[in-house]
C-alpha atoms as a PDB file:
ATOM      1  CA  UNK A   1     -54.769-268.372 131.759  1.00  0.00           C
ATOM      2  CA  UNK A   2     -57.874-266.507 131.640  1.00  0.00           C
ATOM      3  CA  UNK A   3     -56.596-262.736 129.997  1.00  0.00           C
ATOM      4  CA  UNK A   4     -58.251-259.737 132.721  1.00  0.00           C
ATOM      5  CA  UNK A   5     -60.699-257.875 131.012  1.00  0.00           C
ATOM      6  CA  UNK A   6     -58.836-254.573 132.374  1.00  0.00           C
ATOM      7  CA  UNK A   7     -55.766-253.520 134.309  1.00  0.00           C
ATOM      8  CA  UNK A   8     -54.922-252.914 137.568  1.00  0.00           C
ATOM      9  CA  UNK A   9     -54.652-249.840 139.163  1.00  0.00           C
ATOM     10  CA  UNK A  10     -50.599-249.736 138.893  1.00  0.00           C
ATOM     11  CA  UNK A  11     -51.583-250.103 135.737  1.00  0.00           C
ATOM     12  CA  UNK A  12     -54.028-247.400 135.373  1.00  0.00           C
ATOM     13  CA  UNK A  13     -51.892-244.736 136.898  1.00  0.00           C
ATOM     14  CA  UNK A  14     -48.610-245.543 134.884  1.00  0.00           C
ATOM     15  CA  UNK A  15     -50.596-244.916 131.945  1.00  0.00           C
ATOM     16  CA  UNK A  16     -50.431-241.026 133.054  1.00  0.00           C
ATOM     17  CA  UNK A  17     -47.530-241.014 135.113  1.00  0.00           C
ATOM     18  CA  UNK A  18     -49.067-241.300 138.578  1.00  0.00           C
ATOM     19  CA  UNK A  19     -48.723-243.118 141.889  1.00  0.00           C
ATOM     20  CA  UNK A  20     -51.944-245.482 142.798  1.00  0.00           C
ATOM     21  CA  UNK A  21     -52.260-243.028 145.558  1.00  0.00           C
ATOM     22  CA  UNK A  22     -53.178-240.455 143.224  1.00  0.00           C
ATOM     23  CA  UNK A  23     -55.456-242.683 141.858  1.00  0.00           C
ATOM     24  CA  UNK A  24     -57.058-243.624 145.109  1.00  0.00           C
ATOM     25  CA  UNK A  25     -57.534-239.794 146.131  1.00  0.00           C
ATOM     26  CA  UNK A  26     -59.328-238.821 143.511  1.00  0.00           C
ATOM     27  CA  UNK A  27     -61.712-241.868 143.503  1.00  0.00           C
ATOM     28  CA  UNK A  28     -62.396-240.780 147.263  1.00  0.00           C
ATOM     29  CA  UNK A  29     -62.786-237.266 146.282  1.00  0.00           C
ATOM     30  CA  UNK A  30     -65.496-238.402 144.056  1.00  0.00           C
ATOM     31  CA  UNK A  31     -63.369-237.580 141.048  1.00  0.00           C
ATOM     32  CA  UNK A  32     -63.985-240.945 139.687  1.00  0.00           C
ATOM     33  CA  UNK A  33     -66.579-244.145 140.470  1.00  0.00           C
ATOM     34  CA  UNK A  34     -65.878-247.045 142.147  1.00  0.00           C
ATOM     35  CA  UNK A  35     -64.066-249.504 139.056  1.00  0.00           C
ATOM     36  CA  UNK A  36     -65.375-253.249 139.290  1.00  0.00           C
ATOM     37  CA  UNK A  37     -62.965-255.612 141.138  1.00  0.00           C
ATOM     38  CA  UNK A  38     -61.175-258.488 140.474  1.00  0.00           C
ATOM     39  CA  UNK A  39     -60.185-260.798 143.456  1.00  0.00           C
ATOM     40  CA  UNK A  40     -60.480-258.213 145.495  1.00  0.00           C
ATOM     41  CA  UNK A  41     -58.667-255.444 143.165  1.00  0.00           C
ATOM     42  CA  UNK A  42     -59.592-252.647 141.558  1.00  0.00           C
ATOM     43  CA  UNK A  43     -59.831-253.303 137.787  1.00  0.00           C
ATOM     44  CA  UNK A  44     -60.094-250.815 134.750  1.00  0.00           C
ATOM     45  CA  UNK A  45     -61.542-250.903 131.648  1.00  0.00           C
ATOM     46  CA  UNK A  46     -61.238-248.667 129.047  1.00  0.00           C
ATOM     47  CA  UNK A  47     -63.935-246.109 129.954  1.00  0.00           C
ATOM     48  CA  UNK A  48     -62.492-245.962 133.511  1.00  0.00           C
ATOM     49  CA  UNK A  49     -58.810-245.210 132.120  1.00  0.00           C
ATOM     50  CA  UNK A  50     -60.421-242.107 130.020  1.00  0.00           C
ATOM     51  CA  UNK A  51     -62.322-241.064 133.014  1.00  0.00           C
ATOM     52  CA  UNK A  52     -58.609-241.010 134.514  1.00  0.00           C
ATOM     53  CA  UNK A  53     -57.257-239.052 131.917  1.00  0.00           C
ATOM     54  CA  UNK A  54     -60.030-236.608 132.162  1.00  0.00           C
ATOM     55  CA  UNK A  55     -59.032-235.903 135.671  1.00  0.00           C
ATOM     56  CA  UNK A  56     -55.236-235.463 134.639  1.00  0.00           C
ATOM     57  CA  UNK A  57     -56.696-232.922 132.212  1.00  0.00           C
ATOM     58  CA  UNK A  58     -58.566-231.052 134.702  1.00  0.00           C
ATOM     59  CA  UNK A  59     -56.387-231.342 137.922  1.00  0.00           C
ATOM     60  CA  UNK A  60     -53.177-231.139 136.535  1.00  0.00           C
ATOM     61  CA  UNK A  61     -53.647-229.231 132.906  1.00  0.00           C
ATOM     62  CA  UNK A  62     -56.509-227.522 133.708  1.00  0.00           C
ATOM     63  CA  UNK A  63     -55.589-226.745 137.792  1.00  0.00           C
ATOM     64  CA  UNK A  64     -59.082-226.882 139.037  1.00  0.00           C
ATOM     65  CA  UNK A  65     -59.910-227.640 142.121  1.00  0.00           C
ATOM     66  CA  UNK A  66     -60.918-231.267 143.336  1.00  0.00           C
ATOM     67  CA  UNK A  67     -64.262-230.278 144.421  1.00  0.00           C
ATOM     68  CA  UNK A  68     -65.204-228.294 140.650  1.00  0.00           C
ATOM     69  CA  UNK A  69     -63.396-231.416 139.070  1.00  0.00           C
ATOM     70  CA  UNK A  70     -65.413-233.883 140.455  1.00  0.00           C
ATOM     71  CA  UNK A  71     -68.323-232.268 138.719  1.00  0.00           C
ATOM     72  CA  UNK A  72     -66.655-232.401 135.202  1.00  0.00           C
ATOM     73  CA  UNK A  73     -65.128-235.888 135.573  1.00  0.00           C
ATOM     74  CA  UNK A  74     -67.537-238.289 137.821  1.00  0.00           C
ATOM     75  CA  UNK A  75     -70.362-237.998 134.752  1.00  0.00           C
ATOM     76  CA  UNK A  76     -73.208-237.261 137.345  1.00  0.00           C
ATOM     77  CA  UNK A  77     -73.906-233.716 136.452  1.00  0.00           C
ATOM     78  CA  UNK A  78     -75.706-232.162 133.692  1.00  0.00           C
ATOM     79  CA  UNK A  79     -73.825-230.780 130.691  1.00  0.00           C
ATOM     80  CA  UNK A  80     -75.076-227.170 132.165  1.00  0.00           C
ATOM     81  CA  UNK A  81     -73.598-228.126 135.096  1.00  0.00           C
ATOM     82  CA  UNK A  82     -70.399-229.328 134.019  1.00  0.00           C
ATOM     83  CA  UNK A  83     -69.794-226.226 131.788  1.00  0.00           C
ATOM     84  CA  UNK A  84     -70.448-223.799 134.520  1.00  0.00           C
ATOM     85  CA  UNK A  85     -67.645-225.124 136.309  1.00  0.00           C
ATOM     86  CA  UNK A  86     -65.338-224.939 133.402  1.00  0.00           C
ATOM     87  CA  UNK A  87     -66.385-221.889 132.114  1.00  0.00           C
ATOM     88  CA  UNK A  88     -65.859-220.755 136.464  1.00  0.00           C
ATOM     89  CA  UNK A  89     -61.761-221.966 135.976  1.00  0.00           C
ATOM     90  CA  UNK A  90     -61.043-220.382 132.544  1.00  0.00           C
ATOM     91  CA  UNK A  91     -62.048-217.160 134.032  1.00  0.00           C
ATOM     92  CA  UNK A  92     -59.825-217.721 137.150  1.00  0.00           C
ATOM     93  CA  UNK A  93     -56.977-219.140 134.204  1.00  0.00           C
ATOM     94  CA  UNK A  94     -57.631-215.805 132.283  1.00  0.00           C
ATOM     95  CA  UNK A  95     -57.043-213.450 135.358  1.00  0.00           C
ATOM     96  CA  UNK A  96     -53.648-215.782 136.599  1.00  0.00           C
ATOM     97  CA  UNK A  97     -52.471-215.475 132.898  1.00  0.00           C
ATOM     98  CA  UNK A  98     -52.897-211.752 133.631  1.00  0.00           C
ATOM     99  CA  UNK A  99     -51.344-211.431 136.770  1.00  0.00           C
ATOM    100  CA  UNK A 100     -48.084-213.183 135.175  1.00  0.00           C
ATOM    101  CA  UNK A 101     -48.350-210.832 131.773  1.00  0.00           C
ATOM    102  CA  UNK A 102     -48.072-208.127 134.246  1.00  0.00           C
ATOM    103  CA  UNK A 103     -45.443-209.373 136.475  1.00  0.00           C
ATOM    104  CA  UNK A 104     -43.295-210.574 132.892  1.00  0.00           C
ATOM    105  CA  UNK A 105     -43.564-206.804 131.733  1.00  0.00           C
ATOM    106  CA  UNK A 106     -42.569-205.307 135.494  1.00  0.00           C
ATOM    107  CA  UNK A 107     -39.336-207.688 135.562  1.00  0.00           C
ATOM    108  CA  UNK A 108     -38.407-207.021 131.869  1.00  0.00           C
ATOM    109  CA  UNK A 109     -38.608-203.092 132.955  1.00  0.00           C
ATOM    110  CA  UNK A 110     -36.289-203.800 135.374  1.00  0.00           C
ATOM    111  CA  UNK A 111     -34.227-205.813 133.742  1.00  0.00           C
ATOM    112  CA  UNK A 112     -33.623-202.115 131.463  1.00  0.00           C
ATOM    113  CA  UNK A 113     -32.670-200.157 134.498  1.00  0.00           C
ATOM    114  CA  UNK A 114     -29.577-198.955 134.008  1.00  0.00           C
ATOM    115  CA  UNK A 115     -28.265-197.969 137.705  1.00  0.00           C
ATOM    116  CA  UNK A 116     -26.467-199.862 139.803  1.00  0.00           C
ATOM    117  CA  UNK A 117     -28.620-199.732 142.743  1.00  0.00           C
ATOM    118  CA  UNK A 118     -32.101-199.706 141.938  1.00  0.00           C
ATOM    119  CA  UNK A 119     -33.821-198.658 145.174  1.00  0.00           C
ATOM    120  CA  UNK A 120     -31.386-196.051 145.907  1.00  0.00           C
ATOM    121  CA  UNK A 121     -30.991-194.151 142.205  1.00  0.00           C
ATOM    122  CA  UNK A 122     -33.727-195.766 139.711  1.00  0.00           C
ATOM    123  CA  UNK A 123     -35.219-192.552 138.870  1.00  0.00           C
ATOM    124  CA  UNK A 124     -38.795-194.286 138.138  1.00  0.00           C
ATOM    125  CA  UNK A 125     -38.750-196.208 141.280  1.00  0.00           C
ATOM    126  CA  UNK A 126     -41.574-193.581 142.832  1.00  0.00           C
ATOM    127  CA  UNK A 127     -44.111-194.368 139.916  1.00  0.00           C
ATOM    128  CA  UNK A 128     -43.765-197.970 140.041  1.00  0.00           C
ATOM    129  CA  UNK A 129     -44.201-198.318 144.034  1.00  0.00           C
ATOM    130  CA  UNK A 130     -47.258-196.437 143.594  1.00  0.00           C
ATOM    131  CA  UNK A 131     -48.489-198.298 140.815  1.00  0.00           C
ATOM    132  CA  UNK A 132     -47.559-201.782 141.788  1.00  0.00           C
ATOM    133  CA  UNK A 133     -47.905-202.095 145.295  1.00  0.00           C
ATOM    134  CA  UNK A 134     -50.143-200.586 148.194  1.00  0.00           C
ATOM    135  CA  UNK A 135     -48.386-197.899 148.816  1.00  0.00           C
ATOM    136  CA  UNK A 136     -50.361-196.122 145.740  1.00  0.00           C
ATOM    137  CA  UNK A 137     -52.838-195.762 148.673  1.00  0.00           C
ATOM    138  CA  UNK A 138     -51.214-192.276 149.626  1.00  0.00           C
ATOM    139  CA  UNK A 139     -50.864-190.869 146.113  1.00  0.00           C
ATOM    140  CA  UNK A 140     -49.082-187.327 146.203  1.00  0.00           C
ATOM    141  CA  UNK A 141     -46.731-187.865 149.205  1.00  0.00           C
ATOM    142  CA  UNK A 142     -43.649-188.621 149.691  1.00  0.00           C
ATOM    143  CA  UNK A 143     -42.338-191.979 151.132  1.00  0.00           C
ATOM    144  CA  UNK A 144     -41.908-190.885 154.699  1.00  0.00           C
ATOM    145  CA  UNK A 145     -45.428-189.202 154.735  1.00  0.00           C
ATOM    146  CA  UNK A 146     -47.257-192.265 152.777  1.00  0.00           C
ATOM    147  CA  UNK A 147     -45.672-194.561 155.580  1.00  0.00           C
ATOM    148  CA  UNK A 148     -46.725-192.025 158.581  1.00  0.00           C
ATOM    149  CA  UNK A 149     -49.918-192.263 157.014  1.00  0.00           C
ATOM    150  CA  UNK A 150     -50.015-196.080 156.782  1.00  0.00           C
ATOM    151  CA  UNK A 151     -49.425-196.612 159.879  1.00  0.00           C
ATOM    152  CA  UNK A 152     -51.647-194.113 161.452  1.00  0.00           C
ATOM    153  CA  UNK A 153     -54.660-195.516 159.167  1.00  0.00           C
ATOM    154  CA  UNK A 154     -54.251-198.975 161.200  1.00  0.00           C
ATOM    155  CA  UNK A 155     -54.634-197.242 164.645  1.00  0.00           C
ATOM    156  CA  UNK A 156     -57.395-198.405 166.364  1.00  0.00           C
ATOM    157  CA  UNK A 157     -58.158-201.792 164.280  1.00  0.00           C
ATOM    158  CA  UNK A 158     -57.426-205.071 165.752  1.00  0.00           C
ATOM    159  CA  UNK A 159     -53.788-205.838 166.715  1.00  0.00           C
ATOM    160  CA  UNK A 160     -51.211-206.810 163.211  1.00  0.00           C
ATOM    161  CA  UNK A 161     -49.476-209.730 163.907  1.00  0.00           C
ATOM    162  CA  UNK A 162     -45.776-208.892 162.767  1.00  0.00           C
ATOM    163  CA  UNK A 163     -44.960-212.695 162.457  1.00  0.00           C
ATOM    164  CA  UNK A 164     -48.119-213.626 159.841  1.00  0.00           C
ATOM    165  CA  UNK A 165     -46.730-212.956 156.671  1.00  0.00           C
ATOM    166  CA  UNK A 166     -43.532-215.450 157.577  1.00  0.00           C
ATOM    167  CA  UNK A 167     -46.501-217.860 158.216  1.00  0.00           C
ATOM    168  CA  UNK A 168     -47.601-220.543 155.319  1.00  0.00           C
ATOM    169  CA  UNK A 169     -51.072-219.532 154.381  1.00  0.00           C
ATOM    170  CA  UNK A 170     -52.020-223.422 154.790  1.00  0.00           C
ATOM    171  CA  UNK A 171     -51.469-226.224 157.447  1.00  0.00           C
ATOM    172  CA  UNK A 172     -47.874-228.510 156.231  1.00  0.00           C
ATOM    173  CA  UNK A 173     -50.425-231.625 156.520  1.00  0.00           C
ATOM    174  CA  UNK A 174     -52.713-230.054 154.019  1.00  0.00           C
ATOM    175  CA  UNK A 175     -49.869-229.410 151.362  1.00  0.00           C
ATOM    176  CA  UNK A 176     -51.262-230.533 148.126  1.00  0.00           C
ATOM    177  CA  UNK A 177     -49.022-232.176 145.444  1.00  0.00           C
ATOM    178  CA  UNK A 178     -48.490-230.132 142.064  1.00  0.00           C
ATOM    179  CA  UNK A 179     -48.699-232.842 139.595  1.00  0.00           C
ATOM    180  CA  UNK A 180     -51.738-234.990 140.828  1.00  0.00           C
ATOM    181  CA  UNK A 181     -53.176-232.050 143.661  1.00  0.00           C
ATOM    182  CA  UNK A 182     -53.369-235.413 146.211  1.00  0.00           C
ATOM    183  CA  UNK A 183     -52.094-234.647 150.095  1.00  0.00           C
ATOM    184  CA  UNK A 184     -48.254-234.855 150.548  1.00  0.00           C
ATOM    185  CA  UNK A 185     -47.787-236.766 153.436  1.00  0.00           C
ATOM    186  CA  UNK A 186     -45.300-235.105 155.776  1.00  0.00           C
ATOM    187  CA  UNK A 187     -41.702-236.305 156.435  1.00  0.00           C
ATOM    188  CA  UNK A 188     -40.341-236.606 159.867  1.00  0.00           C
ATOM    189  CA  UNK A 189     -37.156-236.552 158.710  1.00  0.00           C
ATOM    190  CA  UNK A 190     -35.663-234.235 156.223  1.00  0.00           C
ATOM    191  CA  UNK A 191     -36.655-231.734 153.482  1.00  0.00           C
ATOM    192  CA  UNK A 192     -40.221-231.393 153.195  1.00  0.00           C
ATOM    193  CA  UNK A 193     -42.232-233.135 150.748  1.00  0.00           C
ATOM    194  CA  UNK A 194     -43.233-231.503 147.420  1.00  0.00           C
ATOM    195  CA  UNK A 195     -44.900-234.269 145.156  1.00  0.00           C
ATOM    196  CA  UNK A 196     -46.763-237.192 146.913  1.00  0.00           C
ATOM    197  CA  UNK A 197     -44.549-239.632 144.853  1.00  0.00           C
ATOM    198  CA  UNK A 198     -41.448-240.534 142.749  1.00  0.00           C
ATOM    199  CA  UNK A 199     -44.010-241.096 139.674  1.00  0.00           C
ATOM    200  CA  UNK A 200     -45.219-237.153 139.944  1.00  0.00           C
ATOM    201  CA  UNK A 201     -41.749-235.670 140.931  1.00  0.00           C
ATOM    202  CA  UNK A 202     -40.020-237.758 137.642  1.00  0.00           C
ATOM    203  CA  UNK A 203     -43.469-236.589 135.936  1.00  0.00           C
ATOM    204  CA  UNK A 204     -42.473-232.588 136.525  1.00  0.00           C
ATOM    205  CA  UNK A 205     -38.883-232.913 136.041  1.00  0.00           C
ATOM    206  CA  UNK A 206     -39.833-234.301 132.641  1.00  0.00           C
ATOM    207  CA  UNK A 207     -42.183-231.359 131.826  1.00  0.00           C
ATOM    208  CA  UNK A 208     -39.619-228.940 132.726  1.00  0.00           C
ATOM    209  CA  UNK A 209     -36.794-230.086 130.602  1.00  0.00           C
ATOM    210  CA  UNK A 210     -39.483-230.402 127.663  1.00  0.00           C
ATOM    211  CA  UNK A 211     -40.164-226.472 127.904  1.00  0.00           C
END
């Protein structure tokens, strides 16, 4: 029997833990070429099972975006090119890492209050409302005044819709999964979907428990 002079996709995607759906997405979303085929299936040499890993690295390690992946990982655009993008996500990576060394220092804080009932005694509550969250808009009034003021500032604007904060920012059918950033198809029956697979829900569990 003649030996294949790659693998299949199975194959391909087992070597990083992912479905062939994955796989298939990011070849559409230009992530990676077209491999040569065999009988009719894909088939993946060594070069195109790097190319794979390179798009693990950026999707899923590096969390970028299909569209500023695809420039990294489909080896059409200049080094320039390629760098600008990268250089783009470590900047956005820098100012998450931020937001999360800020929000680790707020819950430690809180974690040394020593009443019973923060929002009613905490003595320090007033400074960190106005430094944390919008209401630092109205600096030098008190809560009932800032929210009086609040209020009044939106008079005249368009109408607030009440209900749009309970809203999910996205469309369900656009839900993207965490481990491979492919579509999660929806369920019509059931808990919603949060991986597109077994392969990348096993994959996080496995991550988690290594922390």
């Amino acid at each position: 029997m003649t030996r294949r002079s790659g693998v299949l996709i199975g194959e391909a995607a087992a070597l990083y833990g992912l479905a062939p759906s994955a796989v298939r997405w990011w070849e559409q979303q230009g992530l990676l070429g077209p491999p040569a085929r065999e009988g009719g299936k894909r088939l993946y040499d060594d070069t195109d099972l790097r190319r794979i890993g390179l798009a693990y690295l950026c999707c899923v390690v590096g969390r970028m975006p299909l569209d500023q992946a695809a420039v990294v990982t489909s080896g059409k655009a200049t080094r320039d090119a390629w760098q600008h993008v990268v250089d783009a996500q470590l900047a956005q990576v820098g100012r998450q890492i931020a937001r999360l060394e800020a929000a680790r220092g707020y819950l430690r804080h809180t974690l040394a209050c020593t009443d019973d009932d923060i929002a009613g005694n905490c003595p320090v509550l007033d400074a960190e409302l106005t430094a944390h969250t919008p209401r630092g808009r109205f600096p030098g009034s008190d809560l009932l005044t800032a929210a009086r003021t609040a209020r009044g500032s939106t008079e005249g604007g368009p109408p607030r819709d009440e209900n749009a904060a309970a809203r999910p920012l996205c469309d369900e059918s656009r839900v993207r999964c965490p481990g491979c950033r492919g579509p999660v198809t929806r369920s019509s029956r059931g808990r919603p979907r949060a991986y597109c697979s077994r392969a990348c829900r096993q994959r996080a569990y496995r991550a988690r428990h290594r922390e």
